[in-house]
Protein backbone atom coordinates (compact mmCIF):
# COMPACT_ATOMS: atom_id res chain seq x y z
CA UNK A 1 -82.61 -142.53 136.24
CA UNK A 2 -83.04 -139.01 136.41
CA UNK A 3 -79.87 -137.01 136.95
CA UNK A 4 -79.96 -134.40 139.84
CA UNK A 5 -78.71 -131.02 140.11
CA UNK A 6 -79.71 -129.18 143.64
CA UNK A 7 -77.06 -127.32 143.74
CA UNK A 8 -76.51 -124.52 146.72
CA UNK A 9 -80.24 -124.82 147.17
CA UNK A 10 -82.60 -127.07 149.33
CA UNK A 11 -85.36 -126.70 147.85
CA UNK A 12 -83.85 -129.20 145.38
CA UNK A 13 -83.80 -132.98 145.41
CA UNK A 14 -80.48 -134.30 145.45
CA UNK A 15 -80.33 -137.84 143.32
CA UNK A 16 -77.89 -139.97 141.81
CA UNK A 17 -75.87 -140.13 138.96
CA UNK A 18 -74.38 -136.24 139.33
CA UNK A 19 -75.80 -134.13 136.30
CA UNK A 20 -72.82 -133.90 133.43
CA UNK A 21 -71.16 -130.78 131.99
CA UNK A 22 -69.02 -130.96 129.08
CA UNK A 23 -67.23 -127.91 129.34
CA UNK A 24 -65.16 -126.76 126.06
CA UNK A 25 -62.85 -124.13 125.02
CA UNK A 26 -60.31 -123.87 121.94
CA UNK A 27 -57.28 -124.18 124.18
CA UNK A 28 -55.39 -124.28 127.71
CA UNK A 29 -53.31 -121.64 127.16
CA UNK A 30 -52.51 -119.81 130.23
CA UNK A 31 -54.85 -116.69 129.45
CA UNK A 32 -57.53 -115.03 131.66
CA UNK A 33 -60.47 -117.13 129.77
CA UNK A 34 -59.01 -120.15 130.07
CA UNK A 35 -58.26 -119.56 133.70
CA UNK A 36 -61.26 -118.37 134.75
CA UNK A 37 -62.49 -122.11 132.82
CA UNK A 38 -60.01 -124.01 134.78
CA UNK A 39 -61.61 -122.74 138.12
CA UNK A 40 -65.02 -123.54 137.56
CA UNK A 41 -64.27 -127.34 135.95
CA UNK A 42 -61.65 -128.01 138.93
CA UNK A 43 -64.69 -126.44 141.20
CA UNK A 44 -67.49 -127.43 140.59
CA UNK A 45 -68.87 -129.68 143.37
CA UNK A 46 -67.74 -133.54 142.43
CA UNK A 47 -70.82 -135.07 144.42
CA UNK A 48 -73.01 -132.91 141.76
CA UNK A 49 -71.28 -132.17 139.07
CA UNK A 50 -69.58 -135.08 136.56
CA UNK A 51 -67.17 -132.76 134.14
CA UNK A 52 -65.24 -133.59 131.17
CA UNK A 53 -63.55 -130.66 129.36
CA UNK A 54 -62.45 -130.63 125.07
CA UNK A 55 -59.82 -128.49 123.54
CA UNK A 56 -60.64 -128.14 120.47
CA UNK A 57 -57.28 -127.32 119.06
CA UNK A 58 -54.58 -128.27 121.70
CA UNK A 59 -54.19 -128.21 125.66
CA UNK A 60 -51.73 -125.92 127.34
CA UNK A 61 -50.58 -125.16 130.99
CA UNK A 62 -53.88 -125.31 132.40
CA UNK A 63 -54.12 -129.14 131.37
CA UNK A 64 -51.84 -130.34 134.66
CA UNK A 65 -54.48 -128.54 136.49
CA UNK A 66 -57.10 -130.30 135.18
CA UNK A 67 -55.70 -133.95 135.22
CA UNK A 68 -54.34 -133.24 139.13
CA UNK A 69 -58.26 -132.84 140.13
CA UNK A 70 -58.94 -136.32 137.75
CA UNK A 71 -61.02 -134.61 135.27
CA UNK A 72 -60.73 -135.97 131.81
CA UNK A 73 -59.81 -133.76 129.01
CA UNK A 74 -59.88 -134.62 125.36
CA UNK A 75 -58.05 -132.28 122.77
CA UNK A 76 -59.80 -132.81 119.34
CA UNK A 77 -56.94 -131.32 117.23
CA UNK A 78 -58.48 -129.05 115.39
CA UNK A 79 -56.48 -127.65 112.42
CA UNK A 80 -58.23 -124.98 110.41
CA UNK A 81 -60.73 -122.13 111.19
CA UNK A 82 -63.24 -124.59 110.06
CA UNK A 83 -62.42 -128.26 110.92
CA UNK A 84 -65.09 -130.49 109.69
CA UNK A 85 -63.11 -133.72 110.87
CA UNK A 86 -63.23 -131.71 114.48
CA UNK A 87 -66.83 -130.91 114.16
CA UNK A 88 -67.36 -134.67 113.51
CA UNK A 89 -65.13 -135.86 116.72
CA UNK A 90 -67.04 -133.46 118.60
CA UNK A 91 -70.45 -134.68 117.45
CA UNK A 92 -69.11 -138.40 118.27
CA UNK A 93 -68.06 -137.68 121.54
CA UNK A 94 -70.97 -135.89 122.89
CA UNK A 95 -73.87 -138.48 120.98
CA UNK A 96 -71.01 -140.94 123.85
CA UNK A 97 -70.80 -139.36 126.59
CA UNK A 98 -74.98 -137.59 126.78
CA UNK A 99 -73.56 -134.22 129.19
CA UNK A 100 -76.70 -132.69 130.04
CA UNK A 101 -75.31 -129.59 128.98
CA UNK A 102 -72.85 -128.31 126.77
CA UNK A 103 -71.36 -125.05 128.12
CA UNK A 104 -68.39 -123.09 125.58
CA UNK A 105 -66.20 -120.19 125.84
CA UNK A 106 -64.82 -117.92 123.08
CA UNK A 107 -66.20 -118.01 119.58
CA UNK A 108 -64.63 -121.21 118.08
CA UNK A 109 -65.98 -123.37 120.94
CA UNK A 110 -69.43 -121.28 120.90
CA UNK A 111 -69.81 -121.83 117.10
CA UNK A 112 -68.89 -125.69 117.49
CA UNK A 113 -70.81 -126.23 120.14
CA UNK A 114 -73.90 -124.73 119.13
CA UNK A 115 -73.17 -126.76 115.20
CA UNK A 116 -73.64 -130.07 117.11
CA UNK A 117 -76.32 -129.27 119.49
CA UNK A 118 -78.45 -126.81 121.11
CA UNK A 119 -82.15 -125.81 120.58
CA UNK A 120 -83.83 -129.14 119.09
CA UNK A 121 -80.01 -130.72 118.76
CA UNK A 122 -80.17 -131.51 122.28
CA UNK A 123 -78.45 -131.05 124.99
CA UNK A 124 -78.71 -127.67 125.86
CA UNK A 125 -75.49 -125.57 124.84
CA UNK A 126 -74.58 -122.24 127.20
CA UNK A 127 -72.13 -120.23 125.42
CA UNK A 128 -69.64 -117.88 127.32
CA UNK A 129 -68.19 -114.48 125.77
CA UNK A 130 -65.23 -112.72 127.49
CA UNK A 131 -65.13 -109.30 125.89
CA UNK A 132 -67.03 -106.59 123.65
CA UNK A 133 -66.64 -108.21 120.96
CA UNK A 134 -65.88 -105.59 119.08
CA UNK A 135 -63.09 -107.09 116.83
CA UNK A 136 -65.61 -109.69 115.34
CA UNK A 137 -65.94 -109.13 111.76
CA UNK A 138 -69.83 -109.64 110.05
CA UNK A 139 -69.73 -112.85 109.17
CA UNK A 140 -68.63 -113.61 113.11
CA UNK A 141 -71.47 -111.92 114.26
CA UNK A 142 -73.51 -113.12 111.73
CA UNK A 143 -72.79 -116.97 112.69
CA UNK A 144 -73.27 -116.03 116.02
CA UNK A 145 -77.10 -114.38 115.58
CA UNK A 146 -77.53 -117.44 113.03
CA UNK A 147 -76.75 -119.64 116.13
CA UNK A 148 -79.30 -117.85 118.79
CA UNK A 149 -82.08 -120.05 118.56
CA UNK A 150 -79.86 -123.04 119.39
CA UNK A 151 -78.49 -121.13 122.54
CA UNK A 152 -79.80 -121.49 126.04
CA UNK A 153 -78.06 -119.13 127.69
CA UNK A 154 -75.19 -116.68 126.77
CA UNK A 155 -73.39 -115.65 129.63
CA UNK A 156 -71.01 -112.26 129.63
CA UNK A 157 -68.38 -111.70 132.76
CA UNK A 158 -69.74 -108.35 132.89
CA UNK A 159 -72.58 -106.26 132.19
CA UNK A 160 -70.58 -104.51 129.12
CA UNK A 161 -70.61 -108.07 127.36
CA UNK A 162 -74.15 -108.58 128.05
CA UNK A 163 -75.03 -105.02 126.69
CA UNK A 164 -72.72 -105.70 123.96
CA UNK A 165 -74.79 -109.05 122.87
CA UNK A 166 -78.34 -107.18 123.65
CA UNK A 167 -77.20 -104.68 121.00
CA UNK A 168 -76.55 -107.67 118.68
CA UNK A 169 -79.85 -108.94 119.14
CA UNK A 170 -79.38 -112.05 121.51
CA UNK A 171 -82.83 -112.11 123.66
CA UNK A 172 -82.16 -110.02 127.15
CA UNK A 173 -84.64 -112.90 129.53
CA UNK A 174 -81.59 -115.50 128.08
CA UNK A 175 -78.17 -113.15 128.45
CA UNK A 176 -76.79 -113.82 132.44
CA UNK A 177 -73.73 -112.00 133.90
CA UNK A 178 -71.40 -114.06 135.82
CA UNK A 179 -68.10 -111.72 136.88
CA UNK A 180 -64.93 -113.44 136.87
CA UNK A 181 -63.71 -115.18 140.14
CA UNK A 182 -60.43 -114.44 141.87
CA UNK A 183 -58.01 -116.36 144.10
CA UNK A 184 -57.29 -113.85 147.34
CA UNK A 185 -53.30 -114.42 147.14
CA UNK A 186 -51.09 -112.58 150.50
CA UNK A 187 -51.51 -108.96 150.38
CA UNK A 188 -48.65 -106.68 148.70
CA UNK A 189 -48.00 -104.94 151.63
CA UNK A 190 -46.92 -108.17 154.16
CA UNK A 191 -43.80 -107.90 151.96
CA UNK A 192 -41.05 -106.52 154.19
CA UNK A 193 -39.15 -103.32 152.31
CA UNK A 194 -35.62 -105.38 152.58
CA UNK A 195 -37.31 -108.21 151.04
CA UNK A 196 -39.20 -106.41 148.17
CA UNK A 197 -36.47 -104.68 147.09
CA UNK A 198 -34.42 -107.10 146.90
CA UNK A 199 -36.60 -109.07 144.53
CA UNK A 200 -36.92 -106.10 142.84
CA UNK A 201 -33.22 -106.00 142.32
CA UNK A 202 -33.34 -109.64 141.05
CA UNK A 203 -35.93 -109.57 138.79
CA UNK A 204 -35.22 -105.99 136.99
CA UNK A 205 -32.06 -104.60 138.78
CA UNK A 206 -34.80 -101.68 140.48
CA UNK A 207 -33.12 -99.46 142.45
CA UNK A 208 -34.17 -99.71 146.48
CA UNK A 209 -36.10 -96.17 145.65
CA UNK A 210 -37.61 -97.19 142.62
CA UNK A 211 -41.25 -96.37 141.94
CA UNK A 212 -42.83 -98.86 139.85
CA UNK A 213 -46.28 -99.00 137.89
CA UNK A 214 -46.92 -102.15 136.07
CA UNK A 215 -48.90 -104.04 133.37
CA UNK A 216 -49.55 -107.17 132.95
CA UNK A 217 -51.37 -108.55 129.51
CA UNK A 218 -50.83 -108.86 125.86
CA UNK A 219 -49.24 -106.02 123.73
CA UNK A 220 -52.07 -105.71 121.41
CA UNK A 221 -52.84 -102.53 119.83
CA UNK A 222 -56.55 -102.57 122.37
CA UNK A 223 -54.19 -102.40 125.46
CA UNK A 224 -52.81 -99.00 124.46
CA UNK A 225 -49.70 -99.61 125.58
CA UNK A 226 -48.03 -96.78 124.22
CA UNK A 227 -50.10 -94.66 126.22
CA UNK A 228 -48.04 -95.77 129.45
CA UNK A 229 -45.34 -95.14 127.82
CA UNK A 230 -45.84 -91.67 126.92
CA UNK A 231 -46.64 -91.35 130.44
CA UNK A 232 -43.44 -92.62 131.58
CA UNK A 233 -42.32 -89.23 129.62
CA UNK A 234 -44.34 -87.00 131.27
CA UNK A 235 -43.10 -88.62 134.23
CA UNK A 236 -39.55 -88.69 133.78
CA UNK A 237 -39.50 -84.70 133.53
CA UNK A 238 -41.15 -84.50 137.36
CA UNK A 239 -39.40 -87.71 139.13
CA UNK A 240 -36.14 -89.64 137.92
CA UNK A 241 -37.27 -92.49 140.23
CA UNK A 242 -40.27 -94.58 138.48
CA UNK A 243 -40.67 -97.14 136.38
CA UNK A 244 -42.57 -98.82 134.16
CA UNK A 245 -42.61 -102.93 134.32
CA UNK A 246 -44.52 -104.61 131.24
CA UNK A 247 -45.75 -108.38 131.95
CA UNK A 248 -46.77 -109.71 128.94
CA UNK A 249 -46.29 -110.72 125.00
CA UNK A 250 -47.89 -110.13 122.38
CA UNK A 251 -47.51 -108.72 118.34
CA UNK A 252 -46.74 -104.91 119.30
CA UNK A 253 -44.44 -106.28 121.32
CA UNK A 254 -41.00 -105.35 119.43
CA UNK A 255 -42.85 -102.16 118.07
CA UNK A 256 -43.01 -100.98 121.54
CA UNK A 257 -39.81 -101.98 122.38
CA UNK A 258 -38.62 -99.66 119.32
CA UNK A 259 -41.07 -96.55 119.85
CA UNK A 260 -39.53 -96.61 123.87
CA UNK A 261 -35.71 -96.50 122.47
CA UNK A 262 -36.78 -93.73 119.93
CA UNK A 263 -38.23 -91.95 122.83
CA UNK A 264 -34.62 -92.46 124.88
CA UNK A 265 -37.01 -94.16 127.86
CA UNK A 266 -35.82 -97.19 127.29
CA UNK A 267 -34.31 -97.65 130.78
CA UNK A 268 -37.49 -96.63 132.50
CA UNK A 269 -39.73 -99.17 130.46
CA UNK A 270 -38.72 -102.82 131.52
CA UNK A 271 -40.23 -105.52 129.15
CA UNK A 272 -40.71 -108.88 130.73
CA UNK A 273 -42.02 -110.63 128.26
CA UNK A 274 -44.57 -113.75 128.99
CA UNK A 275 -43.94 -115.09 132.70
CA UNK A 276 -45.67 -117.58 135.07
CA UNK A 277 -44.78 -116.18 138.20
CA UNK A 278 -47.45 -113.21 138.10
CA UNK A 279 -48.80 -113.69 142.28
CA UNK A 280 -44.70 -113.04 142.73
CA UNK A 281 -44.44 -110.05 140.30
CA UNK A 282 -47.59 -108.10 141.62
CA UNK A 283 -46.45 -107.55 144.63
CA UNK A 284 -43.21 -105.91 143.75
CA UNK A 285 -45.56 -103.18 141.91
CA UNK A 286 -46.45 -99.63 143.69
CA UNK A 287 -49.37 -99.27 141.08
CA UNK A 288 -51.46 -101.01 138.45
CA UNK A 289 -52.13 -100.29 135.12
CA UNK A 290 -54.39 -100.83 132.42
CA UNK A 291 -54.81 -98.14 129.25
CA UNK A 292 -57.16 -100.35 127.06
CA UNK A 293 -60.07 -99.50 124.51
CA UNK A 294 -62.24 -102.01 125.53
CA UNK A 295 -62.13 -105.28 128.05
CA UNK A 296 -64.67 -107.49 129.10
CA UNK A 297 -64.09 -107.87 132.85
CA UNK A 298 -59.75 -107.43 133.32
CA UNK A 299 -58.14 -110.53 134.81
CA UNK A 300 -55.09 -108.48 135.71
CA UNK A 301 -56.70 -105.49 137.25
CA UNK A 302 -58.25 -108.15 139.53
CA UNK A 303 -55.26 -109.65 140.64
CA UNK A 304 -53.63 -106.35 140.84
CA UNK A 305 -56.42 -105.20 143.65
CA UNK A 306 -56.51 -109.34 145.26
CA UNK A 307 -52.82 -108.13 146.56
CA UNK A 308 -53.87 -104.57 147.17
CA UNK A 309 -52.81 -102.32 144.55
CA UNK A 310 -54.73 -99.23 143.95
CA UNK A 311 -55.43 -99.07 139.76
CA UNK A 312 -55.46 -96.86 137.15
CA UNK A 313 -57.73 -98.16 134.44
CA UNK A 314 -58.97 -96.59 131.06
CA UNK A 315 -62.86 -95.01 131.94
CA UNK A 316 -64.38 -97.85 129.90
CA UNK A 317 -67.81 -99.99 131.09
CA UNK A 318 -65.94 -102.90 131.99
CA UNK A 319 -63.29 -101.24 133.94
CA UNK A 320 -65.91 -99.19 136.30
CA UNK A 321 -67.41 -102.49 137.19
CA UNK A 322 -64.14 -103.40 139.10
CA UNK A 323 -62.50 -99.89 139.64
CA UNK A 324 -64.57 -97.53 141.76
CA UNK A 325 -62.97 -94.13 141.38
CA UNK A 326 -61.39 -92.88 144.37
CA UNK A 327 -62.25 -95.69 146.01
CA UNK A 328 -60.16 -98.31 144.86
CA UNK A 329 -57.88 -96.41 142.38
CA UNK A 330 -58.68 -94.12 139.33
CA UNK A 331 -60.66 -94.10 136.39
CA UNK A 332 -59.06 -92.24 133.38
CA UNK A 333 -60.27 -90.60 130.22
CA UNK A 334 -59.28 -93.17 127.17
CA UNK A 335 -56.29 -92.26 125.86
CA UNK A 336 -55.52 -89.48 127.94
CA UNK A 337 -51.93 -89.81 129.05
CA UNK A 338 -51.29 -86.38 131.11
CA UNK A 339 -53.94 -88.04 133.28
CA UNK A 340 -52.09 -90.96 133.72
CA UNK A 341 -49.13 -89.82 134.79
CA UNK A 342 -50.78 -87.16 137.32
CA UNK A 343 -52.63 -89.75 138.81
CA UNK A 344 -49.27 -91.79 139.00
CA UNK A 345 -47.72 -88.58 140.63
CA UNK A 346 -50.49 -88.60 143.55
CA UNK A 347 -49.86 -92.05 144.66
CA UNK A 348 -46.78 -91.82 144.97
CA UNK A 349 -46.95 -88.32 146.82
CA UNK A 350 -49.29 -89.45 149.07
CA UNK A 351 -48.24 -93.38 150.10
CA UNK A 352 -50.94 -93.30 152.81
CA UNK A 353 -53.72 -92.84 150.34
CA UNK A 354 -52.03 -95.31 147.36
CA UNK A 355 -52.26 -97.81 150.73
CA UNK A 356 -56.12 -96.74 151.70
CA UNK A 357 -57.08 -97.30 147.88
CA UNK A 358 -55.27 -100.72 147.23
CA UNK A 359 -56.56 -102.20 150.90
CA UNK A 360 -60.08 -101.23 149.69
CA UNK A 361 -59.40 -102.68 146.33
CA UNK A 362 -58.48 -106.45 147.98
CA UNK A 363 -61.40 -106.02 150.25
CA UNK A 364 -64.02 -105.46 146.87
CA UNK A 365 -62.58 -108.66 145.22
CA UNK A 366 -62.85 -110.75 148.50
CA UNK A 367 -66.56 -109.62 149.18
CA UNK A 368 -68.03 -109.24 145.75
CA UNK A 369 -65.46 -111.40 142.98
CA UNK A 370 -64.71 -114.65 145.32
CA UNK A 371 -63.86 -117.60 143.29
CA UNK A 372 -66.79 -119.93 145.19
CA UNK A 373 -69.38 -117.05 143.95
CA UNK A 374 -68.29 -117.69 140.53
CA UNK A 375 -69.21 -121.51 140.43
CA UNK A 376 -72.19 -121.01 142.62
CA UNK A 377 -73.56 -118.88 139.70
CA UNK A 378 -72.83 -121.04 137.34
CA UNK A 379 -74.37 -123.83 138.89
CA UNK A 380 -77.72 -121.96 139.27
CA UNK A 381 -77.62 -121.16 135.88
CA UNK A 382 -76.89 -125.09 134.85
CA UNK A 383 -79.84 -125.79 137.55
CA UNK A 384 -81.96 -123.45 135.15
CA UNK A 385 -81.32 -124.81 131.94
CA UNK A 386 -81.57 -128.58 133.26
CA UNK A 387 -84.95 -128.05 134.22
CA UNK A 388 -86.03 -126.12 131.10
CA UNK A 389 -84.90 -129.14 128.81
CA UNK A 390 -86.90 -131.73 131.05
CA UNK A 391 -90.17 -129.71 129.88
């Protein structure tokens, strides 16, 4: 019997059994890739859609989502960079199971994936990249132009990636952009003052007054952290009321720490570390944050503007596709801190505007980055490469 697809379109013929994604990714950590996975397996429409997921290495925090909406999820245990035994498991499981498409994210699943199957190794394989890539050393990008011809579809979360691929010679007519989706949490600004500052207080013993930007991410040398920390300088000799609240772990992590001390602004820099309770921490925040050298569309800017915070974001491609200057925050030169912290200094100057440019900001994710427009465009693009393989 002929599996169907139809999906979000009538045009189609809905039949029976639902067509089958395999869906896999190295792990379930909780990151922004792995979330933005979690969302479309847990979404996709069951009546249409029969998904298993693979970890290739181990599962994570996003595995108790996974099992609560009943979709099986095999971890393959993968040990080394290359894992022949996991190659083989992977092979085994898919000659089992027949998905009628293979769809991977980040380069170990994309490379595994595409090993096993993909252009006469049928099924089809769609591979998803997260990010100019542009840590990937030759071989990397070798492997992955090696691997084109057994790729259906490459899909970036933001026209940046898909550039970034086009430049390393991946056919344009098979490259599709699918931005990241985002869950519209309760707006910053329901928060009574009382009750914000006292979870302020709680959380980092903030003064009532306190000013507070924030970041939330890894402290890797491409988020140029220490570029919000010299702005916390520049700050602290203009206002002796902000802060700066950093969300996130990562290996810079006691560097940073180290460079703030040596800087005596050790008091104004709060390090969080790794939490879980992000949609509780944004909210406490006057102002996002995000200094980095590249991205490939920012998880945590987007749930910075979902609960209305205006941004500040480095003037990179991927950041201008969610930040539009003076609209919904500010775009600033890479690296350039002054900027930073005079942007900073107008938001908090002028409150009304900070509130015009985060309410503007929640209203661009609801209307343009909604979670269901994520899996819908997915879907269309496994309705596309369905059809192609029945040819």
């Amino acid at each position: 019997m002929t599996r169907g697809i139809g999906i979000f379109n009538s045009s189609w013929t809905l039949s029976v059994p639902p067509a089958r994604i395999l869906l896999v990714i190295p792990t379930l950590d909780r990151s922004g890739a792995e979330k933005q996975f979690t969302l479309l397996a847990t979404g996709l429409p069951r009546d249409q859609f029969d998904v298993q997921v693979v970890a290739l290495t181990r599962g994570g925090p996003y595995a108790e989502d996974l099992e609560r909406h009943e979709i099986p999820l095999t971890v393959l245990g993968k040990r080394w960079k290359f894992d022949p035994f996991c190659l083989w498991k992977l092979s085994r499981l898919i000659k089992r199971w027949k998905p009628d498409v293979i769809h991977t994210w980040l380069f170990a699943a994309n490379s595994y994936g595409r090993m096993v199957a993909g252009g006469r190794r049928r099924p089809p394989v769609i591979v998803s990249e997260r990010c100019v890539d542009t840590w990937k050393s030759g071989w990397q990008l070798t492997l992955d132009r090696w691997q084109i011809a057994r790729t259906a579809r490459l899909v970036g979360n933001s026209q940046s990636v898909a550039e970034f691929y086009r430049q390393q010679q991946f056919p344009a007519e098979r490259i599709r952009v699918v931005p990241n989706g985002i869950e519209l949490p309760t707006p910053a600004n329901t928060l009574i003052t009382t009750e914000r500052d006292r979870r302020r207080a709680e959380l980092c013993g903030l003064p009532s007054e306190a000013k507070v930007l924030g970041y939330v991410g890894r402290l890797a040398r491409q988020k140029r952290v220490i570029d919000l920390i010299w702005m916390m300088v520049l700050l602290e000799n203009v206002r002796d009321d902000t802060y700066l609240v950093l969300v996130g772990d990562g290996p810079e992590r006691e560097w940073l720490e180290r460079f703030a001390r040596d800087l005596d602004i050790e008091s104004r820099v709060l390090f969080l570390g790794h939490r879980q309770d992000i949609p509780a921490i944004l909210p406490l925040m006057d102002a996002f944050c995000l200094a980095s050298d590249f991205e490939g569309m920012s998880n945590s800017v987007m749930e910075a503007m979902a609960v209305g915070l205006p941004v500040l974001a480095s003037d990179i491609p991927a950041n201008r596709e969610l930040v539009v200057e003076g609209q919904t925050g500010y775009l600033i030169p890479v690296g350039d801190r002054a900027a930073y912290a005079r942007a900073a200094l107008s938001l908090f100057e002028r409150p009304d505007m900070a509130e015009r440019l985060g309410a503007a900001g929640r209203h661009r994710m609801a209307t343009e980055f909604s979670v269901p427009q994520m899996i819908a465009a997915y879907a269309k693009i496994y309705e596309e490469v369905i059809s192609e393989n029945r040819l």
